[in-house]
C-alpha atoms as a PDB file:
ATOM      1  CA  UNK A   1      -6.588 125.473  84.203  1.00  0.00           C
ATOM      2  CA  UNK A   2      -9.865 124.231  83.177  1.00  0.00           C
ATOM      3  CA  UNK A   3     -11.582 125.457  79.762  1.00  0.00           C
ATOM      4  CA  UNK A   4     -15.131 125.613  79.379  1.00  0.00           C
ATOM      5  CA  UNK A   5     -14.668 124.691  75.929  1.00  0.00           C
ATOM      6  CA  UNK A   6     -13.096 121.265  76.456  1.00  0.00           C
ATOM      7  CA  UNK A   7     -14.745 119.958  79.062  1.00  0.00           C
ATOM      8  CA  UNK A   8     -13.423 118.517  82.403  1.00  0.00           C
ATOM      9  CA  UNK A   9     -11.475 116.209  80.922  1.00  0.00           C
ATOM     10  CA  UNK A  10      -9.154 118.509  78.811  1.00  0.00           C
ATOM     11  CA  UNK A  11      -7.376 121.493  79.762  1.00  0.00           C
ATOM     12  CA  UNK A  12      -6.390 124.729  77.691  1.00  0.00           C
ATOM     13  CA  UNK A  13      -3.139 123.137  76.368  1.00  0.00           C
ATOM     14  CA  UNK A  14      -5.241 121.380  74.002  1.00  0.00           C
ATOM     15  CA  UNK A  15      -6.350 124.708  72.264  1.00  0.00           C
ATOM     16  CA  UNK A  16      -3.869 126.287  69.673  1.00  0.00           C
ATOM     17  CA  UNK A  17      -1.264 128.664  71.163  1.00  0.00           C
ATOM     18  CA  UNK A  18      -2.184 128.188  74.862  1.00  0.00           C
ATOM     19  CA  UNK A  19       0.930 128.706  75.851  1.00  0.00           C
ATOM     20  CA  UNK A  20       0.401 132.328  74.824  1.00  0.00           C
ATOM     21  CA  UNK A  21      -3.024 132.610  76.193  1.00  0.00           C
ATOM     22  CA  UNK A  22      -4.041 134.349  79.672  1.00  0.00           C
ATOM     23  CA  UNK A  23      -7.399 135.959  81.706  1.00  0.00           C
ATOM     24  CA  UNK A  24      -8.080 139.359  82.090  1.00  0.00           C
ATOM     25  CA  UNK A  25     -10.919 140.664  84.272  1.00  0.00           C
ATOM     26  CA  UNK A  26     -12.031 143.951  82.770  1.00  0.00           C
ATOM     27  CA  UNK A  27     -16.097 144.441  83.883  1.00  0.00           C
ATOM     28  CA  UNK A  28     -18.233 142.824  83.437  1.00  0.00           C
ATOM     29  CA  UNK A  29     -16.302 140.417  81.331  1.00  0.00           C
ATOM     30  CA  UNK A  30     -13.353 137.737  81.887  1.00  0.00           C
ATOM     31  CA  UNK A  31     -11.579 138.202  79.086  1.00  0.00           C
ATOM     32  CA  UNK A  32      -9.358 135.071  77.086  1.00  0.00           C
ATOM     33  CA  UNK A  33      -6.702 136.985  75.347  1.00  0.00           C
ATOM     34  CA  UNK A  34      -3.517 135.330  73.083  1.00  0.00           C
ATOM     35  CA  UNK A  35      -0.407 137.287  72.505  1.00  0.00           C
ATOM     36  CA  UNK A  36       2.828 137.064  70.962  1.00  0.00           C
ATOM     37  CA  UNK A  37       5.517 138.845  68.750  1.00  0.00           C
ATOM     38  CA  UNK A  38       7.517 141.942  69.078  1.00  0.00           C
ATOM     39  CA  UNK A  39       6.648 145.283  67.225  1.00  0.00           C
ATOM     40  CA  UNK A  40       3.587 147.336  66.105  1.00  0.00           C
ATOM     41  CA  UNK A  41       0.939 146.205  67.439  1.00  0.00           C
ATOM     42  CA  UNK A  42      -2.199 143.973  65.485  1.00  0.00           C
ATOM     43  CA  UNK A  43      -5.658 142.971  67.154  1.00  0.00           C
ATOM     44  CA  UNK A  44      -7.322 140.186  65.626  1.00  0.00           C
ATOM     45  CA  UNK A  45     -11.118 140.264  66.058  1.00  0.00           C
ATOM     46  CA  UNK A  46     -12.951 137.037  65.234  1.00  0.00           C
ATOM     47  CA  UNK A  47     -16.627 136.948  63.631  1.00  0.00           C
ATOM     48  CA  UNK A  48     -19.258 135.426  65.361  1.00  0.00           C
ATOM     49  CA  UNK A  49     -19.252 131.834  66.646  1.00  0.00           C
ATOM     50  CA  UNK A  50     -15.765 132.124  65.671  1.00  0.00           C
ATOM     51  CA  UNK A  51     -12.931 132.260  68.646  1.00  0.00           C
ATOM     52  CA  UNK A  52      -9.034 132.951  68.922  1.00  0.00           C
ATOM     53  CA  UNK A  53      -8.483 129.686  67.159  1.00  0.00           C
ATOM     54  CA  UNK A  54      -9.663 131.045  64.010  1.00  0.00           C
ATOM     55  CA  UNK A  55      -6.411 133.075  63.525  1.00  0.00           C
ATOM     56  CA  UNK A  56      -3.642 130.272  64.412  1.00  0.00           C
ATOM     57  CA  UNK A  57      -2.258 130.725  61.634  1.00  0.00           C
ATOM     58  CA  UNK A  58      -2.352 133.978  60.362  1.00  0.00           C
ATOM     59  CA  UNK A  59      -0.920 134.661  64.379  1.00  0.00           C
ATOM     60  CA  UNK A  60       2.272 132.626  63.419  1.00  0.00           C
ATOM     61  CA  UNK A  61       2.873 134.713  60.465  1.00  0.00           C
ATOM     62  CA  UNK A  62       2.714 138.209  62.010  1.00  0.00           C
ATOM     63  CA  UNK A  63       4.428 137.376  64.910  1.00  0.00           C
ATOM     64  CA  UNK A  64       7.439 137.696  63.190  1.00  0.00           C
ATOM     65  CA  UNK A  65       6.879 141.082  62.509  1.00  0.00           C
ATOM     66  CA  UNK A  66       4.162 142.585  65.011  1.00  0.00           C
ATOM     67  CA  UNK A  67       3.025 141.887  68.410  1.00  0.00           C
ATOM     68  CA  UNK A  68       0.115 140.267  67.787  1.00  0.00           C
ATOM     69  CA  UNK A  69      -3.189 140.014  69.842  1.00  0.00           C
ATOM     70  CA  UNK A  70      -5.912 137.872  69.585  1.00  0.00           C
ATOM     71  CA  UNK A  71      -9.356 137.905  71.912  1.00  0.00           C
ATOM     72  CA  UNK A  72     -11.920 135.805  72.126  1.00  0.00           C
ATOM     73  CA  UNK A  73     -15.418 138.162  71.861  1.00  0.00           C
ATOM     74  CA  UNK A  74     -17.288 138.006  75.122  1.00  0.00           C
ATOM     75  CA  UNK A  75     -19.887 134.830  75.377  1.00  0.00           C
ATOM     76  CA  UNK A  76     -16.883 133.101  72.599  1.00  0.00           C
ATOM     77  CA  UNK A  77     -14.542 130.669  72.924  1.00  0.00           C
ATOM     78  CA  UNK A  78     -13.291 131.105  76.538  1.00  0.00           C
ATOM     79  CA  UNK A  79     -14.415 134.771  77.305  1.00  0.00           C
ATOM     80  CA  UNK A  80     -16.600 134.501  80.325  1.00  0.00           C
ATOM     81  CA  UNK A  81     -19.621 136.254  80.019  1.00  0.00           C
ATOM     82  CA  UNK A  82     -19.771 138.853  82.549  1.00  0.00           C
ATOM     83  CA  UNK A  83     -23.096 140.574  80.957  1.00  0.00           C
ATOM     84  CA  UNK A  84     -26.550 138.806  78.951  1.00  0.00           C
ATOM     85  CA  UNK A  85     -27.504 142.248  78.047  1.00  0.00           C
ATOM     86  CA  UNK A  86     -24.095 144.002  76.480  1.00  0.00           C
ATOM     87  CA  UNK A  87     -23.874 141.465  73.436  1.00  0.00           C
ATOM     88  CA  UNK A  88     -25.045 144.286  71.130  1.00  0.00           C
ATOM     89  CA  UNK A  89     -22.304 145.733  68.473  1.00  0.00           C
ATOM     90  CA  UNK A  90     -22.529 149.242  70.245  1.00  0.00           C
ATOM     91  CA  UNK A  91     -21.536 147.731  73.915  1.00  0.00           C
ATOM     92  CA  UNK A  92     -19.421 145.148  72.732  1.00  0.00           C
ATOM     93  CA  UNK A  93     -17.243 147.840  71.150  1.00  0.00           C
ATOM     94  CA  UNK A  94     -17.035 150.026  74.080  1.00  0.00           C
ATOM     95  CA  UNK A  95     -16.581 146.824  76.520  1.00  0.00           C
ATOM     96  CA  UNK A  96     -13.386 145.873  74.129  1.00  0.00           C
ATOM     97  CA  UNK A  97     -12.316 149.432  73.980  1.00  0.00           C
ATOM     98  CA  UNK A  98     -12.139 149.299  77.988  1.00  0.00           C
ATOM     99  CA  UNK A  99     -10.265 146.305  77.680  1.00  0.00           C
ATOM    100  CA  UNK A 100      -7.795 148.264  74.913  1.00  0.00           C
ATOM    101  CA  UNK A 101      -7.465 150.821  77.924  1.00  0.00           C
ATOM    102  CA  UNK A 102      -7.397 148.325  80.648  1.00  0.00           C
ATOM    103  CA  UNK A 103      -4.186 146.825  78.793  1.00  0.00           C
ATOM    104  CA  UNK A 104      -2.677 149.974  77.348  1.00  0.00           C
ATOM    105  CA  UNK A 105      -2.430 148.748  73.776  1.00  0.00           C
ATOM    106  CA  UNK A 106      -1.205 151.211  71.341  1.00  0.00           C
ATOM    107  CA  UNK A 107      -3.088 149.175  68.289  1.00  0.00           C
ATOM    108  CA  UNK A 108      -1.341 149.759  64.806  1.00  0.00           C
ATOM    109  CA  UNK A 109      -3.724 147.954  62.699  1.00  0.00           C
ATOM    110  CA  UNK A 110      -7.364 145.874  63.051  1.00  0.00           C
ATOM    111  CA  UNK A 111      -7.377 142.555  61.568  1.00  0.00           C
ATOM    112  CA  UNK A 112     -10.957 141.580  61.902  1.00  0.00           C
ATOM    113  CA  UNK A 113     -13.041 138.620  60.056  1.00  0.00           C
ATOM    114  CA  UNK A 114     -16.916 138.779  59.396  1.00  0.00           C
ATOM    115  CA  UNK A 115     -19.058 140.953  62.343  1.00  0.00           C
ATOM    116  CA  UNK A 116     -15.823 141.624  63.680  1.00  0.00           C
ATOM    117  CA  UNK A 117     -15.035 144.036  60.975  1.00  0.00           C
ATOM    118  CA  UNK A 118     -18.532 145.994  62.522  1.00  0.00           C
ATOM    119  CA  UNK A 119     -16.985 145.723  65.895  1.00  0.00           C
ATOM    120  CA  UNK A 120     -13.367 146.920  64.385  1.00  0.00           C
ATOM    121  CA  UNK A 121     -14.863 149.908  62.718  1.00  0.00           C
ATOM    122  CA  UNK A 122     -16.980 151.004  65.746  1.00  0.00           C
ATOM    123  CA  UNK A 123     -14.179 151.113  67.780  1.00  0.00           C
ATOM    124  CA  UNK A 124     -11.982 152.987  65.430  1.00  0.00           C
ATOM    125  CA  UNK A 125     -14.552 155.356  64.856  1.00  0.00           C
ATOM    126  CA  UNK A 126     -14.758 156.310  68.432  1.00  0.00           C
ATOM    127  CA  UNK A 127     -11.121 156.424  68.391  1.00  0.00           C
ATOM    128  CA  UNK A 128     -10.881 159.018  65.849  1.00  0.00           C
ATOM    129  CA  UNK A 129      -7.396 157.584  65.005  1.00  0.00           C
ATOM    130  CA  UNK A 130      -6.186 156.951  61.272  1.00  0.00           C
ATOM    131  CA  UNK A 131      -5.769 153.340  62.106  1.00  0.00           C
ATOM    132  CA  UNK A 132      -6.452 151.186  59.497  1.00  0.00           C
ATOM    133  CA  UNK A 133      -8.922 148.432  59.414  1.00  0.00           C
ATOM    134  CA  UNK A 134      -8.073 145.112  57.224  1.00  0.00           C
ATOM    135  CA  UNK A 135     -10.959 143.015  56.991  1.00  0.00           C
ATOM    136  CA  UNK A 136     -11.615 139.210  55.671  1.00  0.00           C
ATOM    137  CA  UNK A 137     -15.467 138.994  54.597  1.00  0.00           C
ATOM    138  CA  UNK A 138     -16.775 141.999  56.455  1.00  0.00           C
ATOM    139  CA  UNK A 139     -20.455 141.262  57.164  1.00  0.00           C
ATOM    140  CA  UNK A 140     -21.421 144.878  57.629  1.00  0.00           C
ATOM    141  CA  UNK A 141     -24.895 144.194  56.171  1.00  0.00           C
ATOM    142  CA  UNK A 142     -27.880 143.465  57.775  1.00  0.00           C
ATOM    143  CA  UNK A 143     -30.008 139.997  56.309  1.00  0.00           C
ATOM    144  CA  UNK A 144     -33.014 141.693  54.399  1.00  0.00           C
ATOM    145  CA  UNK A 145     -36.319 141.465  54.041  1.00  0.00           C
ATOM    146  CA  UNK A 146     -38.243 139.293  56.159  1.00  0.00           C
ATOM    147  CA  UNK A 147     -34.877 136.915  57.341  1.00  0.00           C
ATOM    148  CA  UNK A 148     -34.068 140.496  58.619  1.00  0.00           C
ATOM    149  CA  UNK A 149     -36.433 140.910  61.190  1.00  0.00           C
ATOM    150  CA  UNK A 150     -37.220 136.938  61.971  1.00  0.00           C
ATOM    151  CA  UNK A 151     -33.831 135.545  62.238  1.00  0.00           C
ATOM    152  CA  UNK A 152     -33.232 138.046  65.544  1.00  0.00           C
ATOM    153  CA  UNK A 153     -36.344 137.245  67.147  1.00  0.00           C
ATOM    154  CA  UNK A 154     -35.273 133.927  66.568  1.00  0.00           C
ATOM    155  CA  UNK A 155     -31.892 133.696  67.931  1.00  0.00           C
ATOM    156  CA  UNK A 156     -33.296 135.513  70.546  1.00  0.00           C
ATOM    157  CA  UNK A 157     -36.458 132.930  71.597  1.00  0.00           C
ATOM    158  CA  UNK A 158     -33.546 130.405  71.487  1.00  0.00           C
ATOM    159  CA  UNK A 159     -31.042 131.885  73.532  1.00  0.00           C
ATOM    160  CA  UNK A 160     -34.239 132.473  76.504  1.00  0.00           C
ATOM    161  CA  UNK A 161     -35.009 129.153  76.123  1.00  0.00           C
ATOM    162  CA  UNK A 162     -32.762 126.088  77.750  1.00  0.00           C
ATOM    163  CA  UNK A 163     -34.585 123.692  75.947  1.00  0.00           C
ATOM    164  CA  UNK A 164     -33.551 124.887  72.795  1.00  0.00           C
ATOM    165  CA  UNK A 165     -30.568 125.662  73.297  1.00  0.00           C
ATOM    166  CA  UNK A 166     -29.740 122.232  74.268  1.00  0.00           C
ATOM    167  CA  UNK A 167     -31.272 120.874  71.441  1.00  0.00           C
ATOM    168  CA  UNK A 168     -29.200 122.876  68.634  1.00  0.00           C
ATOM    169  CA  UNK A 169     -26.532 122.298  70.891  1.00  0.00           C
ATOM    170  CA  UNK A 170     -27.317 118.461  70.678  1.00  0.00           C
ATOM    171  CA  UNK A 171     -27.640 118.438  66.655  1.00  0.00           C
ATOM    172  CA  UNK A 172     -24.495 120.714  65.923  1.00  0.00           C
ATOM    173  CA  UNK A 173     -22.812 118.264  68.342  1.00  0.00           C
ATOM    174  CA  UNK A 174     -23.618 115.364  65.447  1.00  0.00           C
ATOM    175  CA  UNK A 175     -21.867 113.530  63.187  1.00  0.00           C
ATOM    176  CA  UNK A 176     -21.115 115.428  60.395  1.00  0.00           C
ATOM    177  CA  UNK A 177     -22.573 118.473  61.250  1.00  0.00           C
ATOM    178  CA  UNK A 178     -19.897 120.653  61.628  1.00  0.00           C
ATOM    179  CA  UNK A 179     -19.138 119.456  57.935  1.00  0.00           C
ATOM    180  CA  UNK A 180     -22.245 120.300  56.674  1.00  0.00           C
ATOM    181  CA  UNK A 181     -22.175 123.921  58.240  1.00  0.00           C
ATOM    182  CA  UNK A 182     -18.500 124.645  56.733  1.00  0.00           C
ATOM    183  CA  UNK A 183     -19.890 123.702  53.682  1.00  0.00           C
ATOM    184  CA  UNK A 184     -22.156 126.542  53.870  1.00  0.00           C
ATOM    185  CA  UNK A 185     -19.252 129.004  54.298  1.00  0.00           C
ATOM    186  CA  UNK A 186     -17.654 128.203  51.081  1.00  0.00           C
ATOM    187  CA  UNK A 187     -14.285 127.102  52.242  1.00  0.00           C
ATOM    188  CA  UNK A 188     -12.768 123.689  52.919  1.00  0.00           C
ATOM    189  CA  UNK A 189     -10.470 124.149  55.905  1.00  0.00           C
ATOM    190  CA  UNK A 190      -8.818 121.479  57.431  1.00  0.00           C
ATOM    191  CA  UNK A 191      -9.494 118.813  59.537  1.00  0.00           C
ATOM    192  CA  UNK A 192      -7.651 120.253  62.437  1.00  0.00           C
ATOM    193  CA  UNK A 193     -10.328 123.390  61.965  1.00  0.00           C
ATOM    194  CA  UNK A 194     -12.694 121.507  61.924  1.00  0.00           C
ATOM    195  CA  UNK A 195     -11.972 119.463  65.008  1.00  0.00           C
ATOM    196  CA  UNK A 196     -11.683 122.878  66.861  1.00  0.00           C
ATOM    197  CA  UNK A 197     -15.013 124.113  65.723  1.00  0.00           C
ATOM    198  CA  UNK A 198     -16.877 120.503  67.111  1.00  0.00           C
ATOM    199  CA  UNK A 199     -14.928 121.315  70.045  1.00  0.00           C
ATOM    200  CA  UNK A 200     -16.631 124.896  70.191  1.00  0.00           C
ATOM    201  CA  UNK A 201     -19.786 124.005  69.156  1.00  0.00           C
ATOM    202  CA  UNK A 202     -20.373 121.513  72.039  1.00  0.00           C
ATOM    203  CA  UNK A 203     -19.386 124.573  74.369  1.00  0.00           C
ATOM    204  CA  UNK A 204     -22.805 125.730  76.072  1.00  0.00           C
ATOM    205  CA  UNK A 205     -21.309 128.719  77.260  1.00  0.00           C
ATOM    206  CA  UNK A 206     -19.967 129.424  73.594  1.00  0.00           C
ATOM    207  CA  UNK A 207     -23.199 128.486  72.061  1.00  0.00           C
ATOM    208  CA  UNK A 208     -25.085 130.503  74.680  1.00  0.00           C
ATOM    209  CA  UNK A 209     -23.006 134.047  73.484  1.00  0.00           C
ATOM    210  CA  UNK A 210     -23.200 133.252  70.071  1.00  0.00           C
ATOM    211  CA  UNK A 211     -27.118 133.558  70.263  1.00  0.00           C
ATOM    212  CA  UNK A 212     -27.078 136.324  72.489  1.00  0.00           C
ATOM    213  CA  UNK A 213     -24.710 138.236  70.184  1.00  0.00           C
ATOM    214  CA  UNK A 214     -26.778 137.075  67.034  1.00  0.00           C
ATOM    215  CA  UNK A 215     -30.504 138.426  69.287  1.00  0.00           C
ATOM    216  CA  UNK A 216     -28.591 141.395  69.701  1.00  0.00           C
ATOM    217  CA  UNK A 217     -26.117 142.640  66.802  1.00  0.00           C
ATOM    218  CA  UNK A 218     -27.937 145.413  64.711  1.00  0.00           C
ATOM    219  CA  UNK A 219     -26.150 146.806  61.630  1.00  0.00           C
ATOM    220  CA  UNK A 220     -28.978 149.599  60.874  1.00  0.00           C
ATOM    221  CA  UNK A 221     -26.865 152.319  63.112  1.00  0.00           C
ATOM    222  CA  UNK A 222     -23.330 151.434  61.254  1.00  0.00           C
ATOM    223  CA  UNK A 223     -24.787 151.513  57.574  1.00  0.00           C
ATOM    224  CA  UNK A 224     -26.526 154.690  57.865  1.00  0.00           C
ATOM    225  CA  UNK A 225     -22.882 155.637  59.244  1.00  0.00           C
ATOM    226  CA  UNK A 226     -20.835 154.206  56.594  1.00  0.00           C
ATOM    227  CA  UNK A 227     -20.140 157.600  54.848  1.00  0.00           C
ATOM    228  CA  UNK A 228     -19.048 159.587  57.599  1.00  0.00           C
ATOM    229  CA  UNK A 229     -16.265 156.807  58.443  1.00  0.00           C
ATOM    230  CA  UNK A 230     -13.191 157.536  57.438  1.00  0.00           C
ATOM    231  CA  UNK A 231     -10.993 154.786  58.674  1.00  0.00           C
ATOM    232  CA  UNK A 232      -9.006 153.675  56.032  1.00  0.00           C
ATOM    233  CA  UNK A 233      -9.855 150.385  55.214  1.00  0.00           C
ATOM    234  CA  UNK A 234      -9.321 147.345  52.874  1.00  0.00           C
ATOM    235  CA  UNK A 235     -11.813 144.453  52.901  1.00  0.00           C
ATOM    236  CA  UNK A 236     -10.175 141.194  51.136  1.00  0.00           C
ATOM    237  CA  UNK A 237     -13.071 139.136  49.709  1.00  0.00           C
ATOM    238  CA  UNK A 238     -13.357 135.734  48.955  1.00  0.00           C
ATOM    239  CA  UNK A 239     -15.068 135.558  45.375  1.00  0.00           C
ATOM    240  CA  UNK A 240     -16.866 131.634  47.007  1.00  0.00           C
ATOM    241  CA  UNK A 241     -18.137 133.235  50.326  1.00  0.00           C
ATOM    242  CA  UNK A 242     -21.889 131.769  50.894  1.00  0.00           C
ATOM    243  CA  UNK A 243     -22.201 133.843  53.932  1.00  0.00           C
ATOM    244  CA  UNK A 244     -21.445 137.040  53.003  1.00  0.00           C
ATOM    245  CA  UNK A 245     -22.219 137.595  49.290  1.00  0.00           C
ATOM    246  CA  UNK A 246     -18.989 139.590  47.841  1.00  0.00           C
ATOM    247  CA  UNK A 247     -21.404 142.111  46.149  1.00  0.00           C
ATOM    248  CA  UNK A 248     -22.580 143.228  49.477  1.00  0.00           C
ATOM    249  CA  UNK A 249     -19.131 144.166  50.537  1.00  0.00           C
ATOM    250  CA  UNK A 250     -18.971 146.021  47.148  1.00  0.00           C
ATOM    251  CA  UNK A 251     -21.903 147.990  48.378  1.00  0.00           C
ATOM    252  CA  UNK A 252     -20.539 148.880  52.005  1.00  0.00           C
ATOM    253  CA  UNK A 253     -17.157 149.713  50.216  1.00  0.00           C
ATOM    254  CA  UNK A 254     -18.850 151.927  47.356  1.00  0.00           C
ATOM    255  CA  UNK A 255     -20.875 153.947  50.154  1.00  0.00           C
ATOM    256  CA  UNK A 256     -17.490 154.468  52.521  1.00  0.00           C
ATOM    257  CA  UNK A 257     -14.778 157.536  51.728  1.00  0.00           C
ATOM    258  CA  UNK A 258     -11.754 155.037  52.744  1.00  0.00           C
ATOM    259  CA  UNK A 259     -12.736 151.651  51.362  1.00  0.00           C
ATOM    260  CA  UNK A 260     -10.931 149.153  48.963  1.00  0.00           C
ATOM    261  CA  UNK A 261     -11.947 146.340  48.224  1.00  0.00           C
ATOM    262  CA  UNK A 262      -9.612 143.361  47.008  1.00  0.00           C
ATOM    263  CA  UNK A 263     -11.287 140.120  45.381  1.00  0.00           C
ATOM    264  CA  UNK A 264      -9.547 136.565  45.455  1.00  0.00           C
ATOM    265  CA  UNK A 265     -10.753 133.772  43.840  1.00  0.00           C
ATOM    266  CA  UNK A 266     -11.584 129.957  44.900  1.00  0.00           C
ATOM    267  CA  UNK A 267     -11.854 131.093  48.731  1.00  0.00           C
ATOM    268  CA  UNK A 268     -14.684 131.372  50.874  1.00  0.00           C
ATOM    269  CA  UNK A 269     -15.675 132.951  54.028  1.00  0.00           C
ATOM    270  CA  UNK A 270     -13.240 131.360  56.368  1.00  0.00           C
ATOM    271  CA  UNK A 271     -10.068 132.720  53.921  1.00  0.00           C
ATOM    272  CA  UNK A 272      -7.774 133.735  56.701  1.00  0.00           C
ATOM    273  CA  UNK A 273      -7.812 129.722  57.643  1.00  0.00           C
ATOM    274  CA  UNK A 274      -7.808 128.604  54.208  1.00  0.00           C
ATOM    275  CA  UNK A 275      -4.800 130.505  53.394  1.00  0.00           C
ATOM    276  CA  UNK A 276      -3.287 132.619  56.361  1.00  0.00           C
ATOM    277  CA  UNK A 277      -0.201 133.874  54.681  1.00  0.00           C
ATOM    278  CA  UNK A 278      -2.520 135.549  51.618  1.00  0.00           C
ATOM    279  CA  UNK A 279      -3.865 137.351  54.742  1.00  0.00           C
ATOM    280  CA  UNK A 280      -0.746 138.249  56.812  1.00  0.00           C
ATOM    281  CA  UNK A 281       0.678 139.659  53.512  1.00  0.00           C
ATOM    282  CA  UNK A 282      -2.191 141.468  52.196  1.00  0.00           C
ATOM    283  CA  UNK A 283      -1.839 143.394  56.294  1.00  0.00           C
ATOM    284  CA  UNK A 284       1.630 143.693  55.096  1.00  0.00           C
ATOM    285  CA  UNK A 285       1.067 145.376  52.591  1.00  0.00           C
ATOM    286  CA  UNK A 286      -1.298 147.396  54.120  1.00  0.00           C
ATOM    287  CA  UNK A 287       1.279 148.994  56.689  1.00  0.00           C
ATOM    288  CA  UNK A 288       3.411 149.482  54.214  1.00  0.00           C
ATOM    289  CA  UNK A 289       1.377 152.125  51.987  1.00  0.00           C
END
C-alpha cells in the first residue's frame, strides 16, 4: 500500500508500527489510525505537523497495559484530507469525535501533545465525561500581539498559494533543516526522529494540512472557556520548551478548576520522544489516582 508520505518508491512498512496501522473512511476524511494493546483504552493525539510517529515510543510502553490508539490529524501524516475547510479546532474535534463513534471506542484517558491538547479538551468537553486529559506541552494559547493576527493570515496566503507552498516545501526539504527547526523546539531527539520528520516534511499533502490547520486553528473560543472545563487534567511541562513557554501553561492551568501542572527539567517540547517512559508513567499514574 502506497503512502503519500514516502513517496512511490517506499511503502508504509517503512513508517514505525505499520504493521498496526489501517484506513478508516469516516466523512469527509480517510482516516490513518495505529492500534495495539489490550485493556482501557488511550488515544494519542499528535500536535500540529506532528503525525502517529511522534508517539512510537510512548505506544510500546502502554501497550502493555492499555489498548492504545494513535491517529494521524486530518491533512497529517497519512490522513487523507477529505475537507480544506474543516481544519479549524471546533470541526476537527467533532470530525474525530465521529470517528470515536464510527469505531465505538470507549476512551479511558487522552494523551495529547501541543494543539492536540486543544483538540483533546474540546472533545471531552462535548463529551461531558470525567475522562481525564494528560497533556505534553499543551499549546492552549494563542501567539499575541501582532504574531497573533499575522502569522494566520500568513499560513493562510501560503496554503492558497502552490507556489509557496512548494517553495517552503523545497527549503524544509534541505540539508539540515529539519535540524535547525528541532533546535527550535528545545529537545534533541534522535536521529531516527529526525529522519521521520524529513520524511514528513517532504510530504505535500502533509505540508498542505499543516498550513491549513495553522490558517485555521483559533484558541480565542477555548480560553475564554477554560474555567467552565472541568476535565480533569494534568499538563507535564518541559522546563526547555521554545515553543510553548512553560509559564503560559501555568496561566491556562491557573485559570482551569481541574488543572495540574507538573514541571521536568532539561526537556523540551518534543518530551514524549525524548523520554517516552517519563510520559507513559506520568499516564500511569494518572489512572491510578
Amino acid at each position: 500500500m502506497a503512502s503519500d508520505i514516502m513517496g512511490v518508491a517506499e511503502t508504509l512498512t517503512a513508517w514505525p508500527h505499520a504493521d498496526h496501522s489501517r484506513f478508516v473512511d469516516v466523512r469527509p476524511h480517510r482516516w490513518h489510525v495505529q492500534e495495539m494493546g489490550k485493556g482501557d483504552t488511550i488515544l494519542l493525539l499528535h500536535g500540529a505537523s506532528g503525525s502517529t510517529h511522534s508517539w512510537r515510543d510512548v505506544m510500546t510502553d502502554l501497550s502493555k497495559d492499555f489498548h492504545v490508539i494513535a491517529i494521524d490529524l486530518p491533512g497529517h501524516g497519512q490522513t487523507k484530507l477529505g475537507s480544506r475547510q474543516r481544519s479549524s479546532l471546533p470541526l476537527m474535534a467533532q470530525d474525530v469525535q465521529s470517528l470515536i463513534d464510527h469505531e465505538g471506542w470507549n476512551i479511558k484517558a487522552i494523551l495529547a501533545h501541543s494543539a492536540g491538547a486543544a483538540l483533546g479538551l474540546r472533545i471531552l468537553q462535548a463529551a461531558k465525561r470525567n475522562t481525564p486529559l494528560i497533556a505534553v506541552n499543551p499549546a492552549l494559547s494563542p501567539f499575541k500581539g501582532l504574531a497573533g493576527v499575522l502569522f494566520p493570515i500568513a499560513a493562510r496566503v501560503v496554503a492558497l498559494s502552490p507556489v509557496m507552498a512548494k517553495m517552503i516545501k523545497r527549503r524544509m526539504a534541505g540539508p539540515g533543516q529539519v535540524v535547525s527547526m528541532m533546535e527550535t523546539t528545545g529537545s534533541k531527539i534522535s536521529p531516527e526522529g529526525l529522519n521521520l520528520y524529513a520524511k514528513l516534511f517532504r510530504s505535500d499533502a502533509h505540508l498542505d494540512g499543516t498550513l491549513l490547520m495553522m490558517a485555521q486553528w483559533k484558541l480565542d473560543g477555548l480560553v475564554s472557556d477554560l474555567a467552565k472545563i472541568n476535565v480533569p487534567c494534568t499538563f507535564l511541562v518541559g522546563e526547555n520548551d521554545k515553543a510553548v513557554p512553560p509559564s503560559s501553561v501555568r496561566d491556562s492551568a491557573r485559570k482551569m478548576p481541574n488543572a495540574t501542572v507538573e514541571v521536568f527539567s532539561g526537556y523540551g517540547h518534543l518530551m514524549h520522544e525524548e523520554d517516552p517512559k517519563l510520559v507513559a508513567d506520568q499516564l500511569r499514574a494518572v489512572l491510578r489516582k
